[in-house]
N, C-alpha and C. Protein backbone atom coordinates (compact mmCIF):
# COMPACT_ATOMS: atom_id res chain seq x y z
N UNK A 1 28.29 36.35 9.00
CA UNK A 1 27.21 36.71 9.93
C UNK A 1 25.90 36.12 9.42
N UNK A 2 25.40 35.58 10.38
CA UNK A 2 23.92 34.76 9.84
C UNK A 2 22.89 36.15 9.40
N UNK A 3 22.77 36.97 9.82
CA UNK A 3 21.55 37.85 8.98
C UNK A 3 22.55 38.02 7.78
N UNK A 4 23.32 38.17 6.90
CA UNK A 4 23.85 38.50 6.08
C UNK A 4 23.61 37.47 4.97
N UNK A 5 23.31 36.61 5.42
CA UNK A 5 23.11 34.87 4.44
C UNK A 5 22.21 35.15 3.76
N UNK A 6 21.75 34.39 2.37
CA UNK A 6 20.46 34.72 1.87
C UNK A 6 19.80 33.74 1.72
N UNK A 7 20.54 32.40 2.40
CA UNK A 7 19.89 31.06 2.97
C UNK A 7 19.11 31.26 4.39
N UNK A 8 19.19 32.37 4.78
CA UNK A 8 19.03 32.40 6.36
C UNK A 8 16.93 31.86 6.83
N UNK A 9 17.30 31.56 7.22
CA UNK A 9 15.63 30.62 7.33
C UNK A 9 14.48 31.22 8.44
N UNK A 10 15.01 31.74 8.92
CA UNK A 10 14.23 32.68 10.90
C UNK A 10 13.80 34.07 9.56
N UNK A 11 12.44 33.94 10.26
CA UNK A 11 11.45 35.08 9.77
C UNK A 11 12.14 35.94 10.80
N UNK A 12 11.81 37.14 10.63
CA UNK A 12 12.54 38.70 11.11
C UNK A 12 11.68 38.88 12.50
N UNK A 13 10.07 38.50 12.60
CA UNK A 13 9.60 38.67 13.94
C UNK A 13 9.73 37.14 14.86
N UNK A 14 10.55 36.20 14.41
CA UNK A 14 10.76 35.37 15.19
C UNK A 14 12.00 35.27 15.83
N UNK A 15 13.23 36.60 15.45
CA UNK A 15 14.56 36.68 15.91
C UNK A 15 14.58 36.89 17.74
N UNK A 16 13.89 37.53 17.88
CA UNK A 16 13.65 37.19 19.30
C UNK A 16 13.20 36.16 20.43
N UNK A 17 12.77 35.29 19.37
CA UNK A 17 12.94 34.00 20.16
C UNK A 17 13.49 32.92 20.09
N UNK A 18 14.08 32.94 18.78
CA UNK A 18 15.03 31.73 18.62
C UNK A 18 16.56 32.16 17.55
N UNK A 19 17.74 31.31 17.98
CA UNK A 19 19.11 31.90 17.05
C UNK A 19 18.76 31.76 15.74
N UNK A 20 18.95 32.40 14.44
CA UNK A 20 18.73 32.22 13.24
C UNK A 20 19.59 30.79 12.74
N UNK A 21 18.97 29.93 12.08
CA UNK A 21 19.14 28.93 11.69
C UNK A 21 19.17 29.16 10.15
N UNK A 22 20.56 28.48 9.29
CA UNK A 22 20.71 28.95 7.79
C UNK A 22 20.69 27.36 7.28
N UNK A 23 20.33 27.80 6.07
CA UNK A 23 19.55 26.49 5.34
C UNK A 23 20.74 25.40 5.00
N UNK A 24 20.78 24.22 5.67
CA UNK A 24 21.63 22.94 4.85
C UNK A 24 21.10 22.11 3.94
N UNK A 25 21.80 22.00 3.35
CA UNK A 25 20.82 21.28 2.01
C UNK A 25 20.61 19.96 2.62
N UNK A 26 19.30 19.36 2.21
CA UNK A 26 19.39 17.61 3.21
C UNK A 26 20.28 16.64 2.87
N UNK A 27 20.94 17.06 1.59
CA UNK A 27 22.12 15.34 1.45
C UNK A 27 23.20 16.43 0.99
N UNK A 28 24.40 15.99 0.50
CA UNK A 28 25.67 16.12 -0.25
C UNK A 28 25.93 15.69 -1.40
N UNK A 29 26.19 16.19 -2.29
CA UNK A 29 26.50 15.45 -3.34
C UNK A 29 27.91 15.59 -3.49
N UNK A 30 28.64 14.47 -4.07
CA UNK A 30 30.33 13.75 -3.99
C UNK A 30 30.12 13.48 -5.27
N UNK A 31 31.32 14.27 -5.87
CA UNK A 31 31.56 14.59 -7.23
C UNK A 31 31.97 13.13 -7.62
N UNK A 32 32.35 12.35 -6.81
CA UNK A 32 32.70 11.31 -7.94
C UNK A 32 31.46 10.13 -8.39
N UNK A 33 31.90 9.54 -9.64
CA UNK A 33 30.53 8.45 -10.38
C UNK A 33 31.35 7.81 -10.02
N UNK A 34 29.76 6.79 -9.47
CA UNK A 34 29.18 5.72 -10.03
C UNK A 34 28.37 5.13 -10.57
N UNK A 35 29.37 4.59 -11.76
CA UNK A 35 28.51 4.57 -13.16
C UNK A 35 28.27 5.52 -13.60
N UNK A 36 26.81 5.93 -13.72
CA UNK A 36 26.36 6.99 -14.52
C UNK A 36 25.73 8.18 -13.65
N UNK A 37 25.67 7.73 -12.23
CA UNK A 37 24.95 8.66 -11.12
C UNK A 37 26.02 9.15 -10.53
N UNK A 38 25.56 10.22 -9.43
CA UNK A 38 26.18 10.65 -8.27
C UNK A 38 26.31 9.77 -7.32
N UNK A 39 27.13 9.42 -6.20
CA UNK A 39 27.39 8.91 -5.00
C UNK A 39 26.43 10.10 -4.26
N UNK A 40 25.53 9.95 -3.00
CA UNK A 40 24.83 10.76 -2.40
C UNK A 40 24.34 10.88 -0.89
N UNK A 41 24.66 11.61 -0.06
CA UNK A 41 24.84 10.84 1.52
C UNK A 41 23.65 12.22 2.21
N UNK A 42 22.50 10.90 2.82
CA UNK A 42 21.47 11.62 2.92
C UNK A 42 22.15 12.32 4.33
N UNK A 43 21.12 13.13 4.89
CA UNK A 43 21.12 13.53 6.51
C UNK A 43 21.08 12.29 7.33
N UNK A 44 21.74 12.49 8.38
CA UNK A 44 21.12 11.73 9.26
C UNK A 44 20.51 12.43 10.76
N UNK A 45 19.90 11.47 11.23
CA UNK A 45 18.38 12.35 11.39
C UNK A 45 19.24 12.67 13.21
N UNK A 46 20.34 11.92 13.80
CA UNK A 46 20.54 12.71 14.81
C UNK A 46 21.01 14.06 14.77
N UNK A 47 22.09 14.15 13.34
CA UNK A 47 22.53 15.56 12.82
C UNK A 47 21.37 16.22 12.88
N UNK A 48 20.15 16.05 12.17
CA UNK A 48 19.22 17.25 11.72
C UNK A 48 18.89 17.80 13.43
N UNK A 49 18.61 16.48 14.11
CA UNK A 49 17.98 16.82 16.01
C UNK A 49 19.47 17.75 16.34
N UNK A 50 20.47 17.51 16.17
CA UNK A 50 21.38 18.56 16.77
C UNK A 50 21.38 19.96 16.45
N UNK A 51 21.32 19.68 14.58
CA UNK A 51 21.05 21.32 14.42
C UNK A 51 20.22 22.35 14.44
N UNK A 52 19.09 21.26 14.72
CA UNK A 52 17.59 22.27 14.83
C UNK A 52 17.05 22.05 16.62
N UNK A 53 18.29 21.76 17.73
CA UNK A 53 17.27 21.39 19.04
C UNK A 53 17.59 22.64 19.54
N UNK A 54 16.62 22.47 20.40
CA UNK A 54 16.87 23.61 21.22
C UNK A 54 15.63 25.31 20.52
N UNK A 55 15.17 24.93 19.97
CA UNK A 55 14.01 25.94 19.02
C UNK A 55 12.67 26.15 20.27
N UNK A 56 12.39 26.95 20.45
CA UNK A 56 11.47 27.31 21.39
C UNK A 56 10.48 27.87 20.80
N UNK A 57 8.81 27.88 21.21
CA UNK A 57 8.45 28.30 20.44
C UNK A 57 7.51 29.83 21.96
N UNK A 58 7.06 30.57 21.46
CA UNK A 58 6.47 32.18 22.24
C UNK A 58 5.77 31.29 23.85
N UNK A 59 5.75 30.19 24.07
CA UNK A 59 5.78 28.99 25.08
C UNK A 59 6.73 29.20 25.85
N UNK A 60 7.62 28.70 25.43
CA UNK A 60 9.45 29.16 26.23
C UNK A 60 9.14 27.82 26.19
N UNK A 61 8.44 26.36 25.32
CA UNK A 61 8.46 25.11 25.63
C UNK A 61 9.65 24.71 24.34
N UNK A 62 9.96 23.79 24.17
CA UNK A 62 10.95 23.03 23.24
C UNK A 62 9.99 22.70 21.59
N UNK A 63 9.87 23.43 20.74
CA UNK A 63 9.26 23.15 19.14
C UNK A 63 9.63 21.77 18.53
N UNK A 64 8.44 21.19 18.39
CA UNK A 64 8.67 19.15 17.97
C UNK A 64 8.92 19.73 16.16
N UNK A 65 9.67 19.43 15.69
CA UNK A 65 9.75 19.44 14.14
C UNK A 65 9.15 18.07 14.00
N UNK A 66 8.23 18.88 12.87
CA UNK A 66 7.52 18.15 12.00
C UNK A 66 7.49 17.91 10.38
N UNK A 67 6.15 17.42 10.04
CA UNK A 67 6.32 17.55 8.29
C UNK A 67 5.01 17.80 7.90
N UNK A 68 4.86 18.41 6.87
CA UNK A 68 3.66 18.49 6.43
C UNK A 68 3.36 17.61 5.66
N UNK A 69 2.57 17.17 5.24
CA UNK A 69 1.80 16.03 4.92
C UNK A 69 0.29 16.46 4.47
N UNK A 70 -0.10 17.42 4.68
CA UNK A 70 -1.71 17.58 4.95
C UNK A 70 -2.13 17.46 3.42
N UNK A 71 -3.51 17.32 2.85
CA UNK A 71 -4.15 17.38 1.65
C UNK A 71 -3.95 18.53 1.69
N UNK A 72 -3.57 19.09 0.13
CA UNK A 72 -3.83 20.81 0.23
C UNK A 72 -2.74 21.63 0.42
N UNK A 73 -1.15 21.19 1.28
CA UNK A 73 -0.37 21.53 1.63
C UNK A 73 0.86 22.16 0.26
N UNK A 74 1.26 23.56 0.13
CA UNK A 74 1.62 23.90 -0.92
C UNK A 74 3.10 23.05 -1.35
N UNK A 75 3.76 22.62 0.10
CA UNK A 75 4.88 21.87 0.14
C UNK A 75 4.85 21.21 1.40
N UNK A 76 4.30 19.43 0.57
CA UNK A 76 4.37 18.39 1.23
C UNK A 76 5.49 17.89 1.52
N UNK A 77 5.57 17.36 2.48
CA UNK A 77 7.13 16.59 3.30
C UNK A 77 7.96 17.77 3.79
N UNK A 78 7.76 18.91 3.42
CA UNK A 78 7.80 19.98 4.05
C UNK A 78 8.43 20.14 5.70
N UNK A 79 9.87 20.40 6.63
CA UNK A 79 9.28 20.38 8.20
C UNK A 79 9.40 21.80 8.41
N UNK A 80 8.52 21.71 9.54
CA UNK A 80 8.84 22.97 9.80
C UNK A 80 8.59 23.17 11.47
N UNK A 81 8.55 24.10 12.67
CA UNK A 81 8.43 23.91 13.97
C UNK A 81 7.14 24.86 13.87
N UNK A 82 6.57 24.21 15.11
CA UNK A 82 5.12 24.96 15.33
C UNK A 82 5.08 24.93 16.71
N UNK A 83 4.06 24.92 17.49
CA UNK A 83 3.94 25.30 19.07
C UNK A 83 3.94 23.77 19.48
N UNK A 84 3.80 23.45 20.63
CA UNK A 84 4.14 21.95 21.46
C UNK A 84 2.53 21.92 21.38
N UNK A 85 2.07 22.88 21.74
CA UNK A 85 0.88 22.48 21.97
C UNK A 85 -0.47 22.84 21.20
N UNK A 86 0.17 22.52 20.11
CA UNK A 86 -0.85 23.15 18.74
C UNK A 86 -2.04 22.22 19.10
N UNK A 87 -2.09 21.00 19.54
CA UNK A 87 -3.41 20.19 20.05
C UNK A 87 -4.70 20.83 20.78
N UNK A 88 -4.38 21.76 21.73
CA UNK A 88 -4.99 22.47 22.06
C UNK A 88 -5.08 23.76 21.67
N UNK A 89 -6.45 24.15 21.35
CA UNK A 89 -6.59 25.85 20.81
C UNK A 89 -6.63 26.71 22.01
N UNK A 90 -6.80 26.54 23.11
CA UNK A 90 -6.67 27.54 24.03
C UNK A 90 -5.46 28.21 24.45
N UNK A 91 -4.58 27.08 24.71
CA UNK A 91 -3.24 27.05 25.09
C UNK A 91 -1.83 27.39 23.77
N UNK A 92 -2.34 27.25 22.77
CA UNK A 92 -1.27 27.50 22.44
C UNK A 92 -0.68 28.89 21.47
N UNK A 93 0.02 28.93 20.65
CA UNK A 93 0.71 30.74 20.39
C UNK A 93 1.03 30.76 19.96
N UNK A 94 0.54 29.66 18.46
CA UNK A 94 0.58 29.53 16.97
C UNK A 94 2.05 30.21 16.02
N UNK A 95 3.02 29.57 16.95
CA UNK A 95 4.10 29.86 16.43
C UNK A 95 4.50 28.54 15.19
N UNK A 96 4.79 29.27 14.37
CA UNK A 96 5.09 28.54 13.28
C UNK A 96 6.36 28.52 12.36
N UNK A 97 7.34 27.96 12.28
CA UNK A 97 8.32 28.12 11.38
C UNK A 97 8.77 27.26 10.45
N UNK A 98 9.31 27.72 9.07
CA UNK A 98 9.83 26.67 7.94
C UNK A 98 10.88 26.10 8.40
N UNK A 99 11.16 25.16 8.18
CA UNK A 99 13.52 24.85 8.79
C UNK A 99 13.84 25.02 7.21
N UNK A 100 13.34 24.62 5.98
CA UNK A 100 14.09 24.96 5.25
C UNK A 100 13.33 26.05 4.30
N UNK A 101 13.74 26.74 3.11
CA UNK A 101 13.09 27.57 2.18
C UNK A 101 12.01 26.79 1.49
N UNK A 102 11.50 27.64 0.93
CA UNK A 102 9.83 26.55 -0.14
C UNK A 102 10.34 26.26 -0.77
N UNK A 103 9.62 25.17 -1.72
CA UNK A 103 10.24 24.63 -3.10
C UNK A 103 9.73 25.24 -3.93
N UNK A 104 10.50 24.81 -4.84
CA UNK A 104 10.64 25.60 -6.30
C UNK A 104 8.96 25.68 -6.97
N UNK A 105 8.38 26.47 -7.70
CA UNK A 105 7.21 25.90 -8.55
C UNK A 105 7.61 24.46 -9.34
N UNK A 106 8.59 24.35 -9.69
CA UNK A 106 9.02 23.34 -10.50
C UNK A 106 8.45 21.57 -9.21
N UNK A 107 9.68 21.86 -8.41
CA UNK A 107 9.46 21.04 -7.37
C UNK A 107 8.01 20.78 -6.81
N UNK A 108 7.12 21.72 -6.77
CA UNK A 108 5.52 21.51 -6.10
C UNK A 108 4.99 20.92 -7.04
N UNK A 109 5.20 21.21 -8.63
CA UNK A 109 4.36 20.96 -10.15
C UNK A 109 4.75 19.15 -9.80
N UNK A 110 6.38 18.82 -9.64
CA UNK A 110 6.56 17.47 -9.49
C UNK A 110 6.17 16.63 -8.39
N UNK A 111 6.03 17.20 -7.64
CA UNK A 111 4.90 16.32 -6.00
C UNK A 111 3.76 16.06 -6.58
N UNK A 112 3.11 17.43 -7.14
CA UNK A 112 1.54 17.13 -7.55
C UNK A 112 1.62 16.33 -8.39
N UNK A 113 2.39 15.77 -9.72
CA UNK A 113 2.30 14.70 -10.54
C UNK A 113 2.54 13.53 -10.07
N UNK A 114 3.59 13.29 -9.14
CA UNK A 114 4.02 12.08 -8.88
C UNK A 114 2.43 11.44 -7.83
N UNK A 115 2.12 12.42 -7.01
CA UNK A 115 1.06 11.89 -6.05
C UNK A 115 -0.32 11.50 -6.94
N UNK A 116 -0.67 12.34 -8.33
CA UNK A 116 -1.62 12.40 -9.03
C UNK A 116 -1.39 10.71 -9.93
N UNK A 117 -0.30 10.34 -10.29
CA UNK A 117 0.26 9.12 -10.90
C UNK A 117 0.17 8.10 -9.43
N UNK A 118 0.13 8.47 -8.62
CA UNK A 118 0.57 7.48 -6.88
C UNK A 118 -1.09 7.25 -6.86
N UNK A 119 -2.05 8.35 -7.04
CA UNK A 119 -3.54 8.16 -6.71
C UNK A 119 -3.94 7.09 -8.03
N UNK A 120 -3.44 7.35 -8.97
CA UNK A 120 -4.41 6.71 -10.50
C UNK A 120 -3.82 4.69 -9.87
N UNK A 121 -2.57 5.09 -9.42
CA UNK A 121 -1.97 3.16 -9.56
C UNK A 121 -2.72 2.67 -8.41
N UNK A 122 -3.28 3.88 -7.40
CA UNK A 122 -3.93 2.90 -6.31
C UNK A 122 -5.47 2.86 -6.69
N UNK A 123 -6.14 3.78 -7.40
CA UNK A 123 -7.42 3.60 -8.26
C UNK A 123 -7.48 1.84 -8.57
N UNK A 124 -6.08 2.03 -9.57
CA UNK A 124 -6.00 0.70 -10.71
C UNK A 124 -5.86 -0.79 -9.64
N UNK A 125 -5.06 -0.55 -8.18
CA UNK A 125 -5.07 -1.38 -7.39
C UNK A 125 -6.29 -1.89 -6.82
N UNK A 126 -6.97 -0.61 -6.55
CA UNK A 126 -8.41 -1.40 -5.81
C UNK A 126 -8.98 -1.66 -7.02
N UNK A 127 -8.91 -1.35 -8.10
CA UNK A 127 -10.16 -2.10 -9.15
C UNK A 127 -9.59 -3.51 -9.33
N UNK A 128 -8.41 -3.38 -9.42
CA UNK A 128 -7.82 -5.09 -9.23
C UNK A 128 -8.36 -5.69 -7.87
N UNK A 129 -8.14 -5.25 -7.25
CA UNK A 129 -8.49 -5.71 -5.59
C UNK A 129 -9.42 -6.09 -5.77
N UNK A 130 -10.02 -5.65 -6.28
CA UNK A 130 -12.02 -5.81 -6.59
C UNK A 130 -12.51 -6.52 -7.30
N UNK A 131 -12.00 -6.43 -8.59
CA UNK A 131 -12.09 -7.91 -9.60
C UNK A 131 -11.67 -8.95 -9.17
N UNK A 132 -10.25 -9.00 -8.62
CA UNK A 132 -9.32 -10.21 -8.04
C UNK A 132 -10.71 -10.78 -6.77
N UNK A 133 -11.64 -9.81 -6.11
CA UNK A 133 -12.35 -10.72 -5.26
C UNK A 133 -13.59 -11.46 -5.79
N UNK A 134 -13.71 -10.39 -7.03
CA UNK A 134 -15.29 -11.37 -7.51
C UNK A 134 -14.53 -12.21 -8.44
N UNK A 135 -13.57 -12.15 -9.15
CA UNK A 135 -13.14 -13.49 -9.50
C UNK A 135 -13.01 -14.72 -8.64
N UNK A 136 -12.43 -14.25 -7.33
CA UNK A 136 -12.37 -15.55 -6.27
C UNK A 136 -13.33 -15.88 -5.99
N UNK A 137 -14.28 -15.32 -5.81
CA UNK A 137 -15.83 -15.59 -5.55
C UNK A 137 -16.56 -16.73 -5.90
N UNK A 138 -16.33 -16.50 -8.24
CA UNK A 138 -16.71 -16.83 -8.86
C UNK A 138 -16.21 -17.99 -8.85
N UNK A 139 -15.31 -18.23 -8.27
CA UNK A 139 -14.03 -19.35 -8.72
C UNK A 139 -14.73 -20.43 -7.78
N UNK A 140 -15.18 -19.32 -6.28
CA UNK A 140 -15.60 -20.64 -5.53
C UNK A 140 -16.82 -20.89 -5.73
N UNK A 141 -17.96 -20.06 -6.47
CA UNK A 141 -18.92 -20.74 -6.84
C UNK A 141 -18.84 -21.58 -7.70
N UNK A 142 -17.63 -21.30 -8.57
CA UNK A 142 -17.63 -22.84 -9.97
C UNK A 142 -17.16 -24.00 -9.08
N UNK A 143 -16.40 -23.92 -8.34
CA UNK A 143 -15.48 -25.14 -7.64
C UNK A 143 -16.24 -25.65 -6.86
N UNK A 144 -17.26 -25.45 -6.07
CA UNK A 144 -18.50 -25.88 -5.35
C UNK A 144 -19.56 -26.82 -6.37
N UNK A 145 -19.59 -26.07 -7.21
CA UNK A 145 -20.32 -26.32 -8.41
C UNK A 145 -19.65 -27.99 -9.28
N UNK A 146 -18.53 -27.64 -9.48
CA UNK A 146 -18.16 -29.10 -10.11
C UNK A 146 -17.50 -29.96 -9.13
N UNK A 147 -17.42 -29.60 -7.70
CA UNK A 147 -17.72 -30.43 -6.83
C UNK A 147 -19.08 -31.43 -6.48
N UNK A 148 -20.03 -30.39 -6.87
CA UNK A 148 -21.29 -31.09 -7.02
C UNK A 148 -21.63 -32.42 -7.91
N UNK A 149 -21.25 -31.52 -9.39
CA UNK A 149 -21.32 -32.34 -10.59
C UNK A 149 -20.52 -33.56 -10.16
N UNK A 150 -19.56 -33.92 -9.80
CA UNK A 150 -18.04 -34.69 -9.49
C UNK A 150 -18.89 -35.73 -9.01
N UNK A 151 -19.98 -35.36 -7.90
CA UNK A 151 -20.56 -36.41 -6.85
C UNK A 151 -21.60 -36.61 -7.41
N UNK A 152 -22.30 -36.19 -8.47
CA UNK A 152 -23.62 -36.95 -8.98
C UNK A 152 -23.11 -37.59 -10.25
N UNK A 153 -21.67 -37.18 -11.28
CA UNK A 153 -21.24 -37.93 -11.67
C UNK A 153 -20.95 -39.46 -11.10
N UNK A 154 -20.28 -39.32 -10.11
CA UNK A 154 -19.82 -40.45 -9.25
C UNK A 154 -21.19 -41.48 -9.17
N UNK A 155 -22.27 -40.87 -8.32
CA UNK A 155 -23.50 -41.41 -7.96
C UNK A 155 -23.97 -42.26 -9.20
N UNK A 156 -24.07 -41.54 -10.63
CA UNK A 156 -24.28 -41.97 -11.35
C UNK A 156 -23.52 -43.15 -12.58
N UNK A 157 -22.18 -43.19 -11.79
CA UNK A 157 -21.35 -44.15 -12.39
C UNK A 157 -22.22 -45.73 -11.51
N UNK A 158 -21.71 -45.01 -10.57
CA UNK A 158 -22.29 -46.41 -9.71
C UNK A 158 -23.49 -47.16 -9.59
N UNK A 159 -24.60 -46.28 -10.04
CA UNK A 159 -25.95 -46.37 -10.40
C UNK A 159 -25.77 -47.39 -12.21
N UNK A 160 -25.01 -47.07 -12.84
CA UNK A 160 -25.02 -47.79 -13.80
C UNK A 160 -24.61 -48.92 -13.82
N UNK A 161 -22.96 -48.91 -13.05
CA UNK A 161 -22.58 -49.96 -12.88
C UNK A 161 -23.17 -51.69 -12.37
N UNK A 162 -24.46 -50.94 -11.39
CA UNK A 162 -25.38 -51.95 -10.78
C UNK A 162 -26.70 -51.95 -11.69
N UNK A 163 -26.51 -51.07 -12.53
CA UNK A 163 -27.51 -51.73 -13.68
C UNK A 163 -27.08 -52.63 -14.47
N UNK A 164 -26.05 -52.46 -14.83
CA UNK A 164 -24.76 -53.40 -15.90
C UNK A 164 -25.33 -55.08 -15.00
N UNK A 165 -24.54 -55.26 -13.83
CA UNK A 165 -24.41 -56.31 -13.12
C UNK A 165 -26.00 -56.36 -13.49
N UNK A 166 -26.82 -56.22 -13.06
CA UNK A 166 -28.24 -56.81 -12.99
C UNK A 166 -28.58 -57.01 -14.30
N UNK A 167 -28.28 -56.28 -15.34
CA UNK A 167 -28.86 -56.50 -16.81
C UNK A 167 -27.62 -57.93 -17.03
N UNK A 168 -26.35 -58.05 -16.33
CA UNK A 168 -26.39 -59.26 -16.41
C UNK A 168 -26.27 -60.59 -16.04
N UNK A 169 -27.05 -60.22 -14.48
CA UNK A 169 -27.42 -61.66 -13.71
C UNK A 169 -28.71 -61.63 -14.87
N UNK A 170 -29.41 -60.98 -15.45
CA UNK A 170 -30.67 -61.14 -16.03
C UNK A 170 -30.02 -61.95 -17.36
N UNK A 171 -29.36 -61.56 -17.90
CA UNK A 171 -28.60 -62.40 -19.04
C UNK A 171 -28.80 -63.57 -18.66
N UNK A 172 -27.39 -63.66 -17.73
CA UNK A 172 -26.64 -65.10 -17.10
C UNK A 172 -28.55 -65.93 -16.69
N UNK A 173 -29.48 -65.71 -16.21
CA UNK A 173 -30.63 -66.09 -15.59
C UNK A 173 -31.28 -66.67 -17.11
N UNK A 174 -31.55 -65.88 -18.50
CA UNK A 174 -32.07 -66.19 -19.25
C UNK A 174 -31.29 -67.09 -20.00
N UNK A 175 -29.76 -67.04 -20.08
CA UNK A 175 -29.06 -68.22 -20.52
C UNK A 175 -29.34 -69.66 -19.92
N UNK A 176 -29.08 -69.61 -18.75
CA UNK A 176 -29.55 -70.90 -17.75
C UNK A 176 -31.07 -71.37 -18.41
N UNK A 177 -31.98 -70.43 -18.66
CA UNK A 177 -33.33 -70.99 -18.55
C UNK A 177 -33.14 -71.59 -19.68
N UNK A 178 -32.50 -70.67 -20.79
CA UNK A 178 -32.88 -71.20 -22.48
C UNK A 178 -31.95 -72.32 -22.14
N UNK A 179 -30.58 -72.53 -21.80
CA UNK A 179 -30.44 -74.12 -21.99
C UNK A 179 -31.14 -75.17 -21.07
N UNK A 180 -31.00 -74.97 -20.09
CA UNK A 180 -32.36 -75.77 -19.29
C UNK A 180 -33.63 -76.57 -19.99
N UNK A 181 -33.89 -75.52 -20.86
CA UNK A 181 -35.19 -75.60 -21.98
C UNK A 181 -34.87 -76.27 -23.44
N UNK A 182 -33.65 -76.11 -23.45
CA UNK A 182 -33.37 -76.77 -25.00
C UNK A 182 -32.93 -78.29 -24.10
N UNK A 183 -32.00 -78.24 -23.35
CA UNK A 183 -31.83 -79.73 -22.58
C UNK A 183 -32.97 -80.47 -22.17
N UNK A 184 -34.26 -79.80 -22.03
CA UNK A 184 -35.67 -80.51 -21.62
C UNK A 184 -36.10 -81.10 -22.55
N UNK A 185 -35.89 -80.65 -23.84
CA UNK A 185 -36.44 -80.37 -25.43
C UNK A 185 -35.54 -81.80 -25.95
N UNK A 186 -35.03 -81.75 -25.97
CA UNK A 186 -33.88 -82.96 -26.30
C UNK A 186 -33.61 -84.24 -25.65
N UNK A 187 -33.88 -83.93 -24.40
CA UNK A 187 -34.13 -85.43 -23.42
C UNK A 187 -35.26 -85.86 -23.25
């Protein structure tokens, strides 16, 4: 008999509106290894819609299962059924129910660490995020930068190069004259 269960999940003033629903655990575990783990077969989510449809909430409308999620929430991922029309405060009749039992203190102590370790790696992500942009930044102010240098290098190769040539048509010009001048000198 479902009131007799001590899994049984329906609060005592909600027996009048909906059949008592008793707690399934969300996966199975299958005694046999592999390797060093369990084999493990989650829910699947049309099973969970079969065994929880049909939940009404003091509406006489159909209860959307949900999850909790909220900041603050004592047990996150949590589902549980609430009114259809919790959106509106006028209309609705703040019916609320767990589908499964709370978690353990143990289990809440391990959400809050894992999410507290989930907040510090995304801290450490945006400070990367953040360095990674003023590094790119920097990168394109240097690369602009010895783009610059690159082209007044250049400018200045070529600037020499036509000094070279002229320092030596000026040569080649003073060679001509001095033999010119020693051939004048001699004839």
């Amino acid at each position: 008999m479902a009131d007799s269960n001590p899994l049984c999940v329906v609060h005592n003033s909600f027996k009048r509106y909906i059949r008592p629903i008793c707690y399934k655990p969300p996966f199975v575990i299958n005694p046999h290894f592999i390797g060093n783990s369990f084999k493990t077969k989650r829910e699947n989510s049309s099973e969970f819609e079969y065994r929880f449809s049909g939940i009404k909430c003091k509406c006489d409308i159909e209860s959307p299962c949900q999850e909790a999620w909220k900041e603050g929430t004592l047990d996150p991922g949590r589902k549980f059924f609430g009114c259809s029309r919790y959106k509106d405060p006028s209309k609705r009749c703040n019916f609320f129910l767990w589908v499964y039992p709370p978690y353990s203190e143990r289990a809440r102590d391990v959400i809050k660490g894992l999410k507290m370790k989930i907040m510090k790696k995304d801290e450490e992500i945006h400070k990367g995020v953040v360095e990674y942009n003023f590094v790119k930044k920097k990168m394109l102010v240097l690369h602009e930068q010895c783009k610059s240098l690159e082209k007044k290098n250049d400018e200045l190769i070529q600037l020499l190069q036509k000094k070279k040539r002229k320092v030596f048509k000026y040569k080649f010009l003073f060679m001509l004259v001095l033999v010119w001048f020693v051939m004048k000198l001699f004839n």
